[in-house]
N, C-alpha and C. Protein backbone atom coordinates (compact mmCIF):
# COMPACT_ATOMS: atom_id res chain seq x y z
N UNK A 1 -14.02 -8.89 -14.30
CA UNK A 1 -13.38 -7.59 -14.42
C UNK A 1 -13.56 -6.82 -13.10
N UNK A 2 -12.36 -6.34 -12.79
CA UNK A 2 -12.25 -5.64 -11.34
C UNK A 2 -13.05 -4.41 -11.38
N UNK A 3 -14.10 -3.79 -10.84
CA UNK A 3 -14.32 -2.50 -10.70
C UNK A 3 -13.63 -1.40 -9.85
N UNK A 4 -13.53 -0.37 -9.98
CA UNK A 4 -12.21 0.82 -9.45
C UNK A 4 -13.91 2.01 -8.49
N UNK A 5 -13.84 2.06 -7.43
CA UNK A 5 -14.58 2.86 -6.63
C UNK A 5 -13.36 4.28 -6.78
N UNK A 6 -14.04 5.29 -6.59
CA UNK A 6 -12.42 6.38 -6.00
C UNK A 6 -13.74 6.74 -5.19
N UNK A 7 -12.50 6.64 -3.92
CA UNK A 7 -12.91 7.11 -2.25
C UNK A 7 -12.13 8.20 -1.76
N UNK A 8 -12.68 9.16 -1.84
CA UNK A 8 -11.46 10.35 -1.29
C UNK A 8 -11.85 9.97 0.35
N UNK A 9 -10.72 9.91 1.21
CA UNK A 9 -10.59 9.62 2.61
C UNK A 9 -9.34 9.64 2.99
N UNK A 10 -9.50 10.79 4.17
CA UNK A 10 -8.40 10.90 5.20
C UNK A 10 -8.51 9.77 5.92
N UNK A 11 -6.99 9.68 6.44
CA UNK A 11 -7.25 8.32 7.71
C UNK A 11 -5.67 8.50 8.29
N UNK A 12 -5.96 7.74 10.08
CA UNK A 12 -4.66 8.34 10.19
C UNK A 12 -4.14 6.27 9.79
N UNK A 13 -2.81 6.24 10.05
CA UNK A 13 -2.19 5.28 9.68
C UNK A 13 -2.44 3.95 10.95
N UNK A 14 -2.41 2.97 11.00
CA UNK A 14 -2.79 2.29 11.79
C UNK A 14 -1.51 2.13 12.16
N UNK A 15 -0.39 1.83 11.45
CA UNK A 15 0.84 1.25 11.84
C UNK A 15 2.19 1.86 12.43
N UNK A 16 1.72 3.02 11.59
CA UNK A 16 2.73 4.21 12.02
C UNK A 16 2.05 5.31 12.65
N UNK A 17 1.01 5.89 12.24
CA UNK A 17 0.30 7.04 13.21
C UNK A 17 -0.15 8.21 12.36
N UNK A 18 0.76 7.71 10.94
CA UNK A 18 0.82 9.45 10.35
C UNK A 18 -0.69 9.55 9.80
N UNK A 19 -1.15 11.00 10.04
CA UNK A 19 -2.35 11.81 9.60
C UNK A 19 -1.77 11.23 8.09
N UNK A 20 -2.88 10.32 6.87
CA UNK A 20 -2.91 10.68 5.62
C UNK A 20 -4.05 11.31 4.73
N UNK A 21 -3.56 12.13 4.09
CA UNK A 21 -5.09 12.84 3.26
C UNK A 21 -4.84 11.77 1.92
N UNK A 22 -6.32 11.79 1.98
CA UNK A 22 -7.02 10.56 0.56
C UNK A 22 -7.07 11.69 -0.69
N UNK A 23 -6.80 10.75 -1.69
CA UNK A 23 -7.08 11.60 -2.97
C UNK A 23 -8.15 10.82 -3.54
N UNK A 24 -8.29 9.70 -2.94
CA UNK A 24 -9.43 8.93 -3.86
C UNK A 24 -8.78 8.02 -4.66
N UNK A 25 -7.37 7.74 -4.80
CA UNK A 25 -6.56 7.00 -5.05
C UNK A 25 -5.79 5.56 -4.20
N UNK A 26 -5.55 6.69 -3.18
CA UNK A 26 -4.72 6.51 -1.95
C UNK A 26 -4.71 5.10 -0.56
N UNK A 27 -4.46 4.27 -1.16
CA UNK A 27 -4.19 2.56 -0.92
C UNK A 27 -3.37 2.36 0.39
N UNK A 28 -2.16 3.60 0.59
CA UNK A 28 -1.18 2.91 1.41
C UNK A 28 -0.85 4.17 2.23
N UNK A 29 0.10 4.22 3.23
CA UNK A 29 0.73 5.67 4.10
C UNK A 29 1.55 5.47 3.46
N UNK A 30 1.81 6.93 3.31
CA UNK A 30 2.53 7.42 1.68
C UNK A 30 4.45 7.45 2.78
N UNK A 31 4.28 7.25 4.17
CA UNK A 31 5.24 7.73 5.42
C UNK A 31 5.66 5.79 5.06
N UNK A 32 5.03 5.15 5.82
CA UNK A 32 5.52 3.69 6.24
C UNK A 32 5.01 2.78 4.96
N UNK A 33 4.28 3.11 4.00
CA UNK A 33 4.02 1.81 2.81
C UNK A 33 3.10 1.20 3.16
N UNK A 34 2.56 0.95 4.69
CA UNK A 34 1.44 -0.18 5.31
C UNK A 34 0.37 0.55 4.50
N UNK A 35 -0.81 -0.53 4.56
CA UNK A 35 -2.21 -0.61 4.27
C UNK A 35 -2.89 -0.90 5.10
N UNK A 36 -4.00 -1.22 4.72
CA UNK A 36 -4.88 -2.12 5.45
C UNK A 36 -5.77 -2.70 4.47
N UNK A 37 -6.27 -3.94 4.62
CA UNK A 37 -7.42 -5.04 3.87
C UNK A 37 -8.56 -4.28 3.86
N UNK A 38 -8.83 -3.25 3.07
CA UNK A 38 -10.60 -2.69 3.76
C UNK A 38 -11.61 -3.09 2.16
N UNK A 39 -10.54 -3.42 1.01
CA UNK A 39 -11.01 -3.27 0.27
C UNK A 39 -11.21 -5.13 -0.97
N UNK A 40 -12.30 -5.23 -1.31
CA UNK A 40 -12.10 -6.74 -2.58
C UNK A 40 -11.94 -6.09 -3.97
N UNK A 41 -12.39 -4.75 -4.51
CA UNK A 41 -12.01 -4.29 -5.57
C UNK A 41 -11.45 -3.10 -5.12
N UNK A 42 -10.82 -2.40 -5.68
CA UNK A 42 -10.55 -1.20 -5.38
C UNK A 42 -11.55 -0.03 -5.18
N UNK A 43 -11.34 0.38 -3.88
CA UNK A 43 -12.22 1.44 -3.53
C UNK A 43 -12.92 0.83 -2.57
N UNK A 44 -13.99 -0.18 -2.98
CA UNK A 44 -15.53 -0.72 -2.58
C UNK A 44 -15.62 -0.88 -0.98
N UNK A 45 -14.52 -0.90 0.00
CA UNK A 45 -14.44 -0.93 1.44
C UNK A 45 -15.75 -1.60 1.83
N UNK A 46 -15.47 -2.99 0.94
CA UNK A 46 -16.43 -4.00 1.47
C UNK A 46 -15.73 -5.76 1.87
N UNK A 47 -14.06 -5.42 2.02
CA UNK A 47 -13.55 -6.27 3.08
C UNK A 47 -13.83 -6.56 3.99
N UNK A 48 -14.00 -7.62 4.84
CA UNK A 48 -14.70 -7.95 5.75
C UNK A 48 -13.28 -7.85 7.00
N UNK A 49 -12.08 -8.41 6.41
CA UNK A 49 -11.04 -8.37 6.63
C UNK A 49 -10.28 -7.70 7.84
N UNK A 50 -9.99 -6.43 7.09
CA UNK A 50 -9.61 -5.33 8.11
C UNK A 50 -7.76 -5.33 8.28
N UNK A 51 -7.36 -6.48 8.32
CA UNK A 51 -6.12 -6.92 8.52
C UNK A 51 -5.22 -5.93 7.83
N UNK A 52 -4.04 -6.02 8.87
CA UNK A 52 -2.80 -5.08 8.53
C UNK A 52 -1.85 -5.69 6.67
N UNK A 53 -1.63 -4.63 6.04
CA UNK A 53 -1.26 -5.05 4.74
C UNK A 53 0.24 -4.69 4.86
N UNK A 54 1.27 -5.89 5.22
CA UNK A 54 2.56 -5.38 4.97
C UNK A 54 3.27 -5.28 3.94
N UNK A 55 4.18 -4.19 3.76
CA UNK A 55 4.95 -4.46 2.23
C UNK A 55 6.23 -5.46 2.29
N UNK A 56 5.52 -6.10 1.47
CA UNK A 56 6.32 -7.65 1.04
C UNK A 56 7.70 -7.52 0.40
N UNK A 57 7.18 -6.61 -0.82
CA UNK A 57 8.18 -6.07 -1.60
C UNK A 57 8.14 -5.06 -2.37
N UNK A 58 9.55 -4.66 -3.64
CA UNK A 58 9.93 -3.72 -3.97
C UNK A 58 9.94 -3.94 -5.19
N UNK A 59 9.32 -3.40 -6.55
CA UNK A 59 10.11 -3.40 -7.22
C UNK A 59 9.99 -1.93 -8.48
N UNK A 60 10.92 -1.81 -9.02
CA UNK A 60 11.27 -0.87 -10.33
C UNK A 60 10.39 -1.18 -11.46
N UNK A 61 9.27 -0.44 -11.72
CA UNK A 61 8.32 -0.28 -13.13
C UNK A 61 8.86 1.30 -13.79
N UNK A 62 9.60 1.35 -14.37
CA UNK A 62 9.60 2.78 -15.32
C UNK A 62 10.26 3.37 -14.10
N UNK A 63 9.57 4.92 -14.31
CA UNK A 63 9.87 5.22 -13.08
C UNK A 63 9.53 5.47 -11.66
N UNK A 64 8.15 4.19 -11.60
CA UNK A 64 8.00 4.13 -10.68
C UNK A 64 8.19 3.23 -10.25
N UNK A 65 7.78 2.42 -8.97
CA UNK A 65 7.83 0.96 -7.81
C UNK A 65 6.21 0.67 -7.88
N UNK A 66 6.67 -0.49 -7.62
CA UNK A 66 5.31 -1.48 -7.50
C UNK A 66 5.41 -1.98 -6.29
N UNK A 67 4.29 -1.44 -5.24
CA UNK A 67 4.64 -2.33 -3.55
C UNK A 67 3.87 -3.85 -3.69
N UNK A 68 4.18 -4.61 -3.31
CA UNK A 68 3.34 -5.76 -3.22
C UNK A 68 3.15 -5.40 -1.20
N UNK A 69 1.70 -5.96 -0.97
CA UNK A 69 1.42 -5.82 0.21
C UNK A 69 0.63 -7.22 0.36
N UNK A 70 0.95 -7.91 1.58
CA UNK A 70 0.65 -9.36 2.14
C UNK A 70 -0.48 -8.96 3.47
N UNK A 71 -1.39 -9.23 3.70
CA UNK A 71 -2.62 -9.35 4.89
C UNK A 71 -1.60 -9.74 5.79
N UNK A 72 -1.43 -9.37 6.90
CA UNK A 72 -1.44 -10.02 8.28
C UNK A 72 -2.27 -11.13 8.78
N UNK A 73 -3.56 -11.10 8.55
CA UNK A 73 -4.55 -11.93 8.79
C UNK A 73 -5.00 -12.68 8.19
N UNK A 74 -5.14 -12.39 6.81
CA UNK A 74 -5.67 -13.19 5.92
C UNK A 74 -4.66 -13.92 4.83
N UNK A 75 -3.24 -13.39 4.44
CA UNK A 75 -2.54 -13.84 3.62
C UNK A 75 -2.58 -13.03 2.28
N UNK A 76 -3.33 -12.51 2.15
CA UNK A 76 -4.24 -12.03 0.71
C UNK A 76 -2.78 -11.07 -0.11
N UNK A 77 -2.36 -11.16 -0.58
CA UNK A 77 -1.86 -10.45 -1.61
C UNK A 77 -2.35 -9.22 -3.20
N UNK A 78 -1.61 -7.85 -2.44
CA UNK A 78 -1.79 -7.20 -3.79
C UNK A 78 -0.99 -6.47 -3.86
N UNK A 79 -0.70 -6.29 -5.50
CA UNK A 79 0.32 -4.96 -5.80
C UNK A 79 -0.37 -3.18 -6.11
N UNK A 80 0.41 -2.56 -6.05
CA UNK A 80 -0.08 -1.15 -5.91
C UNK A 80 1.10 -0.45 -6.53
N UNK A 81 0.92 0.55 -7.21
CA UNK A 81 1.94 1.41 -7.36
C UNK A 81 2.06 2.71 -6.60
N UNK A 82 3.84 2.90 -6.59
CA UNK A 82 3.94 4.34 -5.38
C UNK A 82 3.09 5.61 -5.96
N UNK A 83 2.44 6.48 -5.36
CA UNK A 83 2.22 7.27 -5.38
C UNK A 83 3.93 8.44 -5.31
N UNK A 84 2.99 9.72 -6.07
CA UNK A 84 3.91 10.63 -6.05
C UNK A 84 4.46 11.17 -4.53
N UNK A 85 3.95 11.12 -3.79
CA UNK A 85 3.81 11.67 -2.02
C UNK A 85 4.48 10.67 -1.49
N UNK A 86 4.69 9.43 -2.08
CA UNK A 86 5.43 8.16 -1.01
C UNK A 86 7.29 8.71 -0.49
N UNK A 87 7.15 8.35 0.78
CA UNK A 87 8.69 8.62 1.48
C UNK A 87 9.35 7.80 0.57
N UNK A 88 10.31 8.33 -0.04
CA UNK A 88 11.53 7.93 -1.16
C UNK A 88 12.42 6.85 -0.14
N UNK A 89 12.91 8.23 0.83
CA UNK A 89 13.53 7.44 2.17
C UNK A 89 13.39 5.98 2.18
N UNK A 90 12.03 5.83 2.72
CA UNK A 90 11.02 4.44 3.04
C UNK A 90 11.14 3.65 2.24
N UNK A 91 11.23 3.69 0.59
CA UNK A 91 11.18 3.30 -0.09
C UNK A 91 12.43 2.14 -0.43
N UNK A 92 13.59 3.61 -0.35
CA UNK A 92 15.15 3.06 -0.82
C UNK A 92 15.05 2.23 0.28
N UNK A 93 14.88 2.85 1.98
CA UNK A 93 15.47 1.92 3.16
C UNK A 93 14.80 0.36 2.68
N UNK A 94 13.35 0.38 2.87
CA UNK A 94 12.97 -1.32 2.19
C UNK A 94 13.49 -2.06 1.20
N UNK A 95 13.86 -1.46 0.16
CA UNK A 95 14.28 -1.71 -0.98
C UNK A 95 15.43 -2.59 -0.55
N UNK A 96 16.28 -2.17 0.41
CA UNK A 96 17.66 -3.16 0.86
C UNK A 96 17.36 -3.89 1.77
N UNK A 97 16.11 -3.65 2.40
CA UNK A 97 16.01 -4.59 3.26
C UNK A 97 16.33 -6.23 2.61
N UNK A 98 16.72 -7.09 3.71
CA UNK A 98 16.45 -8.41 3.20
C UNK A 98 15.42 -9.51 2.75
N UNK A 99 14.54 -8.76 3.52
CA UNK A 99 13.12 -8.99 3.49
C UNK A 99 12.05 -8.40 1.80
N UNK A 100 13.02 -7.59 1.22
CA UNK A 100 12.40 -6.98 -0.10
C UNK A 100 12.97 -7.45 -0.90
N UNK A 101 12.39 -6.80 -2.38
CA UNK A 101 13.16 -7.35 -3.52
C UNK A 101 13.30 -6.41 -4.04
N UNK A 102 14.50 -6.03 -4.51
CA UNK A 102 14.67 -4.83 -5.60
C UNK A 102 15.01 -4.89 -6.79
N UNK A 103 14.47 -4.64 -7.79
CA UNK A 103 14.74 -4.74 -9.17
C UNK A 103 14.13 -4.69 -10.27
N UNK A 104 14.44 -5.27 -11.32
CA UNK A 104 13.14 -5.34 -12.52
C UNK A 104 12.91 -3.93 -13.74
């Protein structure tokens, strides 16, 4: 069974730049979708990792999205759901990308 840490932490974005404020929730830049590997359960920022987390894909839960995010470095795969603060923009633009999946 996964354990859930909540880490409230600002950080700026590695990929894009943007200043993000942590709620203690807060997994991804709410601006570009990237992550980063910092974490093996949620929260615990006891990845050894570090690696850039790209969003893989897109998809439609209710009314929200589910990002799947892929390691740069490691391969590692996880899903996350959008936060209320995530760029819609960002969202729809990936969503068509060819590279995403939209649906579900």
């Amino acid at each position: 069974m996964k354990k859930f840490t909540k880490n409230i932490e600002d950080f700026n974005c590695a990929h894009c730049g943007a200043v993000v404020q942590g709620n203690g929730y807060t997994n991804h830049c709410p601006k570009c979708l990237w992550s980063r590997h910092v974490d093996n359960n949620p929260g615990d920022r006891a990845a050894e990792c570090g690696g850039m987390m790209k969003p893989i894909s897109i998809e439609k839960s209710g009314d929200k999205f589910i990002i799947t995010h892929k390691c740069e470095k490691c391969g590692k795969t996880i899903r996350q759901h959008t936060a209320d603060n995530d760029d819609m923009e960002t969202i729809i633009s990936l969503s068509v990308d060819n590279s995403f999946i939209f649906g579900k």
